[in-house]
N, C-alpha and C. Protein backbone atom coordinates (compact mmCIF):
# COMPACT_ATOMS: atom_id res chain seq x y z
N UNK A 1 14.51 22.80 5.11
CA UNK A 1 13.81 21.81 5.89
C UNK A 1 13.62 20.55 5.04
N UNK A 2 13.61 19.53 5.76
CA UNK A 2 13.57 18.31 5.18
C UNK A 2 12.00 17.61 5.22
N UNK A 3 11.61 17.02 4.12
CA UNK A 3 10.47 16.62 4.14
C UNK A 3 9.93 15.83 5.00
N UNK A 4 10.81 15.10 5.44
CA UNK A 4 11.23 13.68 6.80
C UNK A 4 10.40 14.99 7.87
N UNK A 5 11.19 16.25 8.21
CA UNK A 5 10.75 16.89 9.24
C UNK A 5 8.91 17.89 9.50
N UNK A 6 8.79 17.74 8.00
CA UNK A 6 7.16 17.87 8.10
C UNK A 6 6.41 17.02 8.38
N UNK A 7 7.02 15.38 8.47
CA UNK A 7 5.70 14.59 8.38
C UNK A 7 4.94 14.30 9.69
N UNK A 8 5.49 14.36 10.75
CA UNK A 8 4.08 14.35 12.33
C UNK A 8 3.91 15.78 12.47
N UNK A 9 4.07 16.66 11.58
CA UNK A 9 3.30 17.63 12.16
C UNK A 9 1.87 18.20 11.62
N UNK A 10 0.92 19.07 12.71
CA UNK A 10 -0.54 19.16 12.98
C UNK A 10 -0.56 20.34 11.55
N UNK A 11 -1.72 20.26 11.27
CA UNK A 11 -1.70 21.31 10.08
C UNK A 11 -3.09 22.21 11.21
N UNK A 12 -3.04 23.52 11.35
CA UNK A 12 -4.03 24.50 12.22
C UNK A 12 -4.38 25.48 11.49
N UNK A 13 -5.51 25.61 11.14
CA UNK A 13 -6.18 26.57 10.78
C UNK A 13 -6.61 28.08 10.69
N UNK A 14 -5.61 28.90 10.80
CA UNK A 14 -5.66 30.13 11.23
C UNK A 14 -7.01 30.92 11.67
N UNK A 15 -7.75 30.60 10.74
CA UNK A 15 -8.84 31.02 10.43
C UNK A 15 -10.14 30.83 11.48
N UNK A 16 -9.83 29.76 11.62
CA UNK A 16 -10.68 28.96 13.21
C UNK A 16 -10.04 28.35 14.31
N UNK A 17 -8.86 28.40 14.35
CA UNK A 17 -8.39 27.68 15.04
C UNK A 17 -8.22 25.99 15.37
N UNK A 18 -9.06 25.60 14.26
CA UNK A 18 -9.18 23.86 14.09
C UNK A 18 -8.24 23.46 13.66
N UNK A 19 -7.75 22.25 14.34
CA UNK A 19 -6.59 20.94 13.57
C UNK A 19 -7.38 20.67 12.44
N UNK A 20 -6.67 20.86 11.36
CA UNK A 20 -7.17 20.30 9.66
C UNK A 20 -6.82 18.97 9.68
N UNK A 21 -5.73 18.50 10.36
CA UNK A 21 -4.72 17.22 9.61
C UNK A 21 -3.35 17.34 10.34
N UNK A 22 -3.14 16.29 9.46
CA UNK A 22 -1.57 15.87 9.92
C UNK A 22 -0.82 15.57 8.35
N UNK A 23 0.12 16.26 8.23
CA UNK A 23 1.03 16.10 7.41
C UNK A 23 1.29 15.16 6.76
N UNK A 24 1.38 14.25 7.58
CA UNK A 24 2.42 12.73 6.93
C UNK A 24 0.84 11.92 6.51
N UNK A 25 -0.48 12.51 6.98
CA UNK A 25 -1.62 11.59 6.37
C UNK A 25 -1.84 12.41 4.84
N UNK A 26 -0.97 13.06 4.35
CA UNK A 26 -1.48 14.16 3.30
C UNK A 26 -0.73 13.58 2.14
N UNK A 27 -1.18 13.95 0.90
CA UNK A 27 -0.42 14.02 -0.41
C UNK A 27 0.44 16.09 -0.64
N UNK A 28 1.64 15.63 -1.16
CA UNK A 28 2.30 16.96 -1.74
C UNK A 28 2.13 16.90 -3.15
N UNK A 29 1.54 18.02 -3.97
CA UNK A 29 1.90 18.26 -5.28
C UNK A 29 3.24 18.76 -5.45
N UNK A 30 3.64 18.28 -6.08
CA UNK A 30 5.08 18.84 -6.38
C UNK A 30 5.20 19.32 -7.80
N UNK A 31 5.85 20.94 -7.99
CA UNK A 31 6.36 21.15 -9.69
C UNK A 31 7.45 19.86 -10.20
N UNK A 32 6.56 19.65 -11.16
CA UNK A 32 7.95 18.90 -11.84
C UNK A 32 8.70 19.20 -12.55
N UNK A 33 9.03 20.48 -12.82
CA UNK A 33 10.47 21.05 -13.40
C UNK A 33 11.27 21.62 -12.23
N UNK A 34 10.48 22.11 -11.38
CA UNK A 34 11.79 23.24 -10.56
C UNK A 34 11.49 21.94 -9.12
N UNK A 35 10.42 21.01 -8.74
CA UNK A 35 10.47 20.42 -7.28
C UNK A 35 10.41 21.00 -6.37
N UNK A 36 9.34 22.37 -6.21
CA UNK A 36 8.71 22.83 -5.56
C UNK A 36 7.64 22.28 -5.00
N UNK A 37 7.03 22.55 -3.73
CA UNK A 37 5.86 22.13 -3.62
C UNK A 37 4.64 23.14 -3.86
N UNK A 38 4.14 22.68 -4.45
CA UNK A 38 2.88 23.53 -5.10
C UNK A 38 1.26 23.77 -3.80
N UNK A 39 1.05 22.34 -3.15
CA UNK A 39 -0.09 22.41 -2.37
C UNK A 39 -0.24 21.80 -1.63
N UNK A 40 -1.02 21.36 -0.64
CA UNK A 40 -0.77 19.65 0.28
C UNK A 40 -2.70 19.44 0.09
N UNK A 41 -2.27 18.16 -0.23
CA UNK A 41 -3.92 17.47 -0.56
C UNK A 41 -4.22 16.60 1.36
N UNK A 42 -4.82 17.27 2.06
CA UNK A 42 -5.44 17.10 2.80
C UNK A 42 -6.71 15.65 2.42
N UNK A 43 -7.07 14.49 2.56
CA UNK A 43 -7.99 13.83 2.47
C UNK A 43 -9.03 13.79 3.03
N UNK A 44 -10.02 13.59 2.34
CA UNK A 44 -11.27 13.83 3.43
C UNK A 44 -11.57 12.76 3.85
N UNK A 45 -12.49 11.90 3.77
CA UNK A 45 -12.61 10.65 4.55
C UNK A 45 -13.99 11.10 5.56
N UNK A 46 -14.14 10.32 6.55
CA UNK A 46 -15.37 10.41 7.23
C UNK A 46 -14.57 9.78 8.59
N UNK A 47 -15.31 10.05 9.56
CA UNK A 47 -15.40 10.14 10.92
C UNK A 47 -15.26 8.28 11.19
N UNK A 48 -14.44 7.70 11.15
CA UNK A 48 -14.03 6.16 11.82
C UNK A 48 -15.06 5.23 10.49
N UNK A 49 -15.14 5.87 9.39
CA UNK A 49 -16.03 5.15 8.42
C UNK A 49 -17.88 5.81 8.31
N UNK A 50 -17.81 6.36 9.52
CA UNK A 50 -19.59 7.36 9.46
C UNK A 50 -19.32 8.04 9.28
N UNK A 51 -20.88 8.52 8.59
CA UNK A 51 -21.19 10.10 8.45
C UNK A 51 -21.15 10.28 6.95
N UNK A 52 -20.98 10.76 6.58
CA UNK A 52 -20.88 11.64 4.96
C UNK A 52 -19.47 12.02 5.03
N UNK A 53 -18.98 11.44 3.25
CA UNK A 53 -17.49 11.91 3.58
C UNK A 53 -17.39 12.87 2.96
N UNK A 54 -16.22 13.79 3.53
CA UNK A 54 -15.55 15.28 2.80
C UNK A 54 -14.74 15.26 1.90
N UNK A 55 -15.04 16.29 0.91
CA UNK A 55 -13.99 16.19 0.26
C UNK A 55 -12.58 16.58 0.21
N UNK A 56 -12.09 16.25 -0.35
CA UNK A 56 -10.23 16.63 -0.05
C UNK A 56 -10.36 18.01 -0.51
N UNK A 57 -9.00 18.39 1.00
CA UNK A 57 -8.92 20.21 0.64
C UNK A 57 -7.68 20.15 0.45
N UNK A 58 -7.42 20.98 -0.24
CA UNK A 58 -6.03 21.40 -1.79
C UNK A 58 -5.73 22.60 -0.71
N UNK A 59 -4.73 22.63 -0.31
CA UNK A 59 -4.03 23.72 0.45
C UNK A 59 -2.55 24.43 -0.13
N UNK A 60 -2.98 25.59 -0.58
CA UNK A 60 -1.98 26.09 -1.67
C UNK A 60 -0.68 26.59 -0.96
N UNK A 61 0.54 25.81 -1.18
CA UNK A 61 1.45 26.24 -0.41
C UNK A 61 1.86 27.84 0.46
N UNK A 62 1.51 28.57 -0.94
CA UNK A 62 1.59 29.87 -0.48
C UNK A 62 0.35 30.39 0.76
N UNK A 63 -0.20 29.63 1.16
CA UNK A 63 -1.21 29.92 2.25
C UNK A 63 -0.54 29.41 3.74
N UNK A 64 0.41 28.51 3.47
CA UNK A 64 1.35 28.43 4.88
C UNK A 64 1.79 29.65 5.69
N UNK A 65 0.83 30.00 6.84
CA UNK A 65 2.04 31.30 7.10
C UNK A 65 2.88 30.85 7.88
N UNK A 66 3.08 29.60 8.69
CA UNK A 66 4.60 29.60 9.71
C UNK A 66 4.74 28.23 10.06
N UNK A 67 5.59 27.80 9.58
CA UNK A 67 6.18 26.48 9.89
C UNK A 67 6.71 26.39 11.56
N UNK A 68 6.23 25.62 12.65
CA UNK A 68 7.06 26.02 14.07
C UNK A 68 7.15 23.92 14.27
N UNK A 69 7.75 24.09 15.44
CA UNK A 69 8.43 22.89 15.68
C UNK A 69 7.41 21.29 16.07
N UNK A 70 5.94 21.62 15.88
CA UNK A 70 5.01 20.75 16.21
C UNK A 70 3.53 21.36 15.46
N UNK A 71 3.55 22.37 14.63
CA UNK A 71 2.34 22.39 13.96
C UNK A 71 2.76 23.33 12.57
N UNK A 72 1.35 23.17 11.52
CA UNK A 72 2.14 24.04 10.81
C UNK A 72 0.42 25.18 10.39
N UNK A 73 0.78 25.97 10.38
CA UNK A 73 -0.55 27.18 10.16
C UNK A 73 -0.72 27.92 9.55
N UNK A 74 -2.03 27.69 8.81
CA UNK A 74 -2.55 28.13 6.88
C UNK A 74 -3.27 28.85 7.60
N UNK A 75 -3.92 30.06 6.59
CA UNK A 75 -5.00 30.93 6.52
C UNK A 75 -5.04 30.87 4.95
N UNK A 76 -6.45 30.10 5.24
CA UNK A 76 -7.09 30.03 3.58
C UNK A 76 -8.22 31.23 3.18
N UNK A 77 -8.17 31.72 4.45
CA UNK A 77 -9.15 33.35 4.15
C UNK A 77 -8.27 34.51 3.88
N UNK A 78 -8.42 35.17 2.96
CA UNK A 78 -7.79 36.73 2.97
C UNK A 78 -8.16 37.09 4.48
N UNK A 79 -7.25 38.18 4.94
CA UNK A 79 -7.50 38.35 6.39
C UNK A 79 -8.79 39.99 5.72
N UNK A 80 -9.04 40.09 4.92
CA UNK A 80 -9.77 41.36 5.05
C UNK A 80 -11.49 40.47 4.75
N UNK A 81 -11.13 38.62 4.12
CA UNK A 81 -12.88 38.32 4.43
C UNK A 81 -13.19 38.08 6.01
N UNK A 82 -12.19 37.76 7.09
CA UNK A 82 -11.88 37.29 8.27
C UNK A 82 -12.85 38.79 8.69
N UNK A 83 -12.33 39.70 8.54
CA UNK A 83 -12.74 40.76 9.19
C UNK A 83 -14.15 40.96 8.60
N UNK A 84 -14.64 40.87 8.07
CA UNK A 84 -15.62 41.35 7.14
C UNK A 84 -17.06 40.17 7.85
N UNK A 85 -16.34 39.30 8.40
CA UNK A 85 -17.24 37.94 9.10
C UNK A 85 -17.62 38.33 10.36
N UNK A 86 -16.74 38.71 10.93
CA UNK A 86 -16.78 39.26 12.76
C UNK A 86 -18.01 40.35 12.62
């Protein structure tokens, strides 16, 4: 996949079901020996300039579980704290 083809897509939250972001508003860490991507820096920012701003969430590549053709969807919870919440 081409990086061009991640950038309008929705980043969704497994975990809650919330839109986190959008791709192309994000930073990639990238390895700089092998040019892997390591994480996507999500920005926080605040609500149209209000409110209290958030801080940026570091989303560790390996937490992607499925790339599909208009969103892409992390679970940043082990699925056994998921259960442990319900």
């Amino acid at each position: 996949m081409r990086l061009s083809e991640l950038g309008g897509k929705e980043i969704i939250g497994l975990d809650n079901g919330e839109k986190m972001g959008v791709i192309s508003d994000s930073d990639l860490v990238i390895h700089p020996e092998n040019g892997a991507i390591q994480s996507i820096i999500l920005p926080g920012g605040s609500f149209f300039g209000f409110g209290k701003k958030r801080e940026d969430l570091v989303i560790p590549w390996s937490s992607i579980v499925k790339i599909g053709p208009d969103m892409v969807i992390i679970q940043l919870q082990a699925p056994e704290a998921q259960a442990s919440q319900k």
